[in-house]
Protein backbone atom coordinates (compact mmCIF):
# COMPACT_ATOMS: atom_id res chain seq x y z
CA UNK A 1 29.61 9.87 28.83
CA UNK A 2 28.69 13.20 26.99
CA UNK A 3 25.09 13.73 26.37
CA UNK A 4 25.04 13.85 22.73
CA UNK A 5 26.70 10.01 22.94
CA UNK A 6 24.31 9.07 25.31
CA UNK A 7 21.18 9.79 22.97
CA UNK A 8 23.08 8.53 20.31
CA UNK A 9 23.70 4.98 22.10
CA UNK A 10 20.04 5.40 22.77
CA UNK A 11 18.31 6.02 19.58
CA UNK A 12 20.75 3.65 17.25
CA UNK A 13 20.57 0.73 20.44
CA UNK A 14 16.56 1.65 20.24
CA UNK A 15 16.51 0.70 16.38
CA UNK A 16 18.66 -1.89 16.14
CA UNK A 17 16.25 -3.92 18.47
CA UNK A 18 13.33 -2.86 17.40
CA UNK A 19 14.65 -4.01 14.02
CA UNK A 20 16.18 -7.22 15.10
CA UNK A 21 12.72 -7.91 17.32
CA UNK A 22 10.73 -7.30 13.73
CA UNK A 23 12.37 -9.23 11.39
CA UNK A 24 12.54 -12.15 14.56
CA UNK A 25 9.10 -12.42 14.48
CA UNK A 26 8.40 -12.00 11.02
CA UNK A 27 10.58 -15.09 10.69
CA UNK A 28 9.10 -16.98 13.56
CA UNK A 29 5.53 -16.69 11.88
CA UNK A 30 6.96 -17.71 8.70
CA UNK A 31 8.02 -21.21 10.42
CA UNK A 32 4.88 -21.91 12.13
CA UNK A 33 2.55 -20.87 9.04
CA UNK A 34 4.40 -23.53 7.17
CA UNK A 35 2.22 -26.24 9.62
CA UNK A 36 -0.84 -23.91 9.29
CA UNK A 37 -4.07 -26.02 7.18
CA UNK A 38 -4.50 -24.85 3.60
CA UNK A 39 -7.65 -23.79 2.10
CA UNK A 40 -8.63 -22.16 -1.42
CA UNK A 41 -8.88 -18.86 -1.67
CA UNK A 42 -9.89 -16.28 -4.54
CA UNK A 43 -7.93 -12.84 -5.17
CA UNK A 44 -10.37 -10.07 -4.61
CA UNK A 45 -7.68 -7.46 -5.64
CA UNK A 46 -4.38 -7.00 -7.19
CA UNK A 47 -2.52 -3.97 -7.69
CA UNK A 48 0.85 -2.25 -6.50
CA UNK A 49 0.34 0.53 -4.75
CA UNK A 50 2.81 3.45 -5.36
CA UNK A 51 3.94 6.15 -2.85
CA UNK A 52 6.15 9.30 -2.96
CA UNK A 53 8.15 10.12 0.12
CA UNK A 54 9.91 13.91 0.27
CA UNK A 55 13.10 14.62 2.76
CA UNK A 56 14.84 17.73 3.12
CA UNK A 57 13.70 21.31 1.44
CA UNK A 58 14.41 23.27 -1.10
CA UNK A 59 17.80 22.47 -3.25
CA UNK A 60 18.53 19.70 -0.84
CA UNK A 61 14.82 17.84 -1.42
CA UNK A 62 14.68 13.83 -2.67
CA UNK A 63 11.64 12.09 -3.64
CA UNK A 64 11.79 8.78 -3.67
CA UNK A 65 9.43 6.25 -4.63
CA UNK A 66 8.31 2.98 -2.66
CA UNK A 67 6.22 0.40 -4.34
CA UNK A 68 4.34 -2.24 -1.98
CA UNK A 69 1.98 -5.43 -3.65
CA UNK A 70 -1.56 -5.28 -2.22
CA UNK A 71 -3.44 -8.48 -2.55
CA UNK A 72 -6.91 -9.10 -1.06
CA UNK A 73 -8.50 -12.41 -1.20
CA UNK A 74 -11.35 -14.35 0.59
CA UNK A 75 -11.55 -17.70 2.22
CA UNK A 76 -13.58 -19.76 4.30
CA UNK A 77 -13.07 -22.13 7.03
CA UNK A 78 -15.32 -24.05 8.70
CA UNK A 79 -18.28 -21.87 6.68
CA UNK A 80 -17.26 -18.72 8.20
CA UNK A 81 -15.74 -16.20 5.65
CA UNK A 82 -12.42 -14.14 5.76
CA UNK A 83 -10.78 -11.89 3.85
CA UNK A 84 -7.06 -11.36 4.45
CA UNK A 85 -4.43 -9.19 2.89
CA UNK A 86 -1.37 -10.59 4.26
CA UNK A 87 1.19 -11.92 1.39
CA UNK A 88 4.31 -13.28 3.30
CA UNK A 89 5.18 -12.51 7.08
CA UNK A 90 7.29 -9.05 7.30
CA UNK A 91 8.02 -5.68 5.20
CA UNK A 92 6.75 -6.12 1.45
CA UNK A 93 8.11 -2.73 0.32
CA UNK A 94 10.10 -3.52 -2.75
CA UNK A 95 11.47 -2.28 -6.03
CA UNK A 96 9.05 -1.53 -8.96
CA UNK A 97 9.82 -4.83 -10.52
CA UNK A 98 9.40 -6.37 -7.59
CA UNK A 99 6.55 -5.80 -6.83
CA UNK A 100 4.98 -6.40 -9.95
CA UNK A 101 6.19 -9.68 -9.91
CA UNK A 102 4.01 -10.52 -7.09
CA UNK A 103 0.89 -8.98 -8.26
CA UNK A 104 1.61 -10.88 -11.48
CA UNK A 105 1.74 -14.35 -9.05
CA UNK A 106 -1.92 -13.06 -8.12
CA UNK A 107 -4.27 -11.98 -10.33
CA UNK A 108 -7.80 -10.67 -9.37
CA UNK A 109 -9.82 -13.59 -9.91
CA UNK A 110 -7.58 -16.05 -9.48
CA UNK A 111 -7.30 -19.11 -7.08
CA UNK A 112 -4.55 -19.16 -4.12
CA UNK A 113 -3.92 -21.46 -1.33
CA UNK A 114 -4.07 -19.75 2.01
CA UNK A 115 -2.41 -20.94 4.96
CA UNK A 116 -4.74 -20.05 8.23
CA UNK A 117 -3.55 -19.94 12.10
CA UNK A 118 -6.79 -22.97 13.46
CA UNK A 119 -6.41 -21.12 16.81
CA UNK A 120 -6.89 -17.39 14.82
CA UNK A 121 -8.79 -18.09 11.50
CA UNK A 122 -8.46 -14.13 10.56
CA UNK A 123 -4.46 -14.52 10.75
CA UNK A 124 -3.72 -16.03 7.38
CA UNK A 125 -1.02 -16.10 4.51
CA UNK A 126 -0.15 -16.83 0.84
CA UNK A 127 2.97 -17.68 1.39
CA UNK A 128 5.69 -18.88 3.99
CA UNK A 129 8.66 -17.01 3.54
CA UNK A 130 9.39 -13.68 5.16
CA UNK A 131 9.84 -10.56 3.32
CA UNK A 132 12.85 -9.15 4.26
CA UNK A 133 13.15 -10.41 7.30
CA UNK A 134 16.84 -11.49 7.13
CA UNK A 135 17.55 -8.44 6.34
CA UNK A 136 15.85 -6.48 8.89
CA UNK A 137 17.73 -8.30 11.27
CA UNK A 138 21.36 -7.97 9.83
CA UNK A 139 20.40 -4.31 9.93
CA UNK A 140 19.14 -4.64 13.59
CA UNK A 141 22.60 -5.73 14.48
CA UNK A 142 24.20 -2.66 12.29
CA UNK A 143 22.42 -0.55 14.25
CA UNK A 144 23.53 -2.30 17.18
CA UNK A 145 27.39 -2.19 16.46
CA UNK A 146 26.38 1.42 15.97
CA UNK A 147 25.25 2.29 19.25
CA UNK A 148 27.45 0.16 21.14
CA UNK A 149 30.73 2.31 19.11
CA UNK A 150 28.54 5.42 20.29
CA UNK A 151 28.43 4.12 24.12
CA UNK A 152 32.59 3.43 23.90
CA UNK A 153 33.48 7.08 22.05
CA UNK A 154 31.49 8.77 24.49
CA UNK A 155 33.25 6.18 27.40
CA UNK A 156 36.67 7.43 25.96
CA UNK A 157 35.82 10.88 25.88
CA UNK A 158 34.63 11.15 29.62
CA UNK A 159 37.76 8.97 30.65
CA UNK A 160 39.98 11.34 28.88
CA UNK A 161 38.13 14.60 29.97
């Protein structure tokens, strides 16, 4: 196996299971937060927060945008008080509409139910789905298919050098 394959069987085997690994346990939280005790909760903040990402230089430079909903809220349990920040288990990048969708679901000010781990009080969530975990995964295993075609081209081309 050339070099070049090797590293390449390396990095895209590397990401594909760090990806699949991710979005696995994004899900798995999701599933046990749904038996997780509910308390009220207030919104402390609300707001999208916007960031600009540059690649490349010169003629060949790209901006491009990512929008992610922040929400901050405070709860109690057992008369101890939390604050938590955590929306849905897993990557809450999204589109611009998106995202303003879920601020709109929380308002500052507003009351939510939050969904706390009783063995880890500070762990909590708004809500039990995972955000984008599916596809984090289906990407894992794209990234998988990738490096394992890298491993068998550079197989073939040390066989038939």
């Amino acid at each position: 196996m050339t070099s070049i394959s090797l590293v390449m069987t390396l990095i895209f085997s590397g990401i594909g299971m760090g990806l699949l690994l991710f979005g696995r346990s994004a899900r798995r939280k999701a599933l046990a937060s749904q038996s997780w005790p509910t308390v009220a909760g207030t919104v402390t903040e609300s707001e999208v927060k916007v960031t600009q990402h540059s690649s490349g230089s010169g003629m060949d430079a790209q901006e491009t945008t990512h929008y992610r909903p922040v929400v901050k809220y405070q709860y109690s349990v057992e008369g101890m008080e939390y604050t938590g920040s955590r929306i849905a288990f897993g990557a809450m990048n999204s589109a611009h509409s998106a995202a303003n969708a879920v601020v709109a679901r929380y308002p500052a000010g507003a009351s939510v139910n939050v969904r706390y781990d009783p063995g880890k009080p500070t762990e909590a969530v708004l809500e039990t789905k995972t955000g984008g975990g599916a596809l984090l995964m289906v990407l894992g295993v794209v990234f998988l298919v990738l490096g394992a075609g890298s491993a068998v081209m550079g197989l073939v081309a040390l066989v038939a050098g």
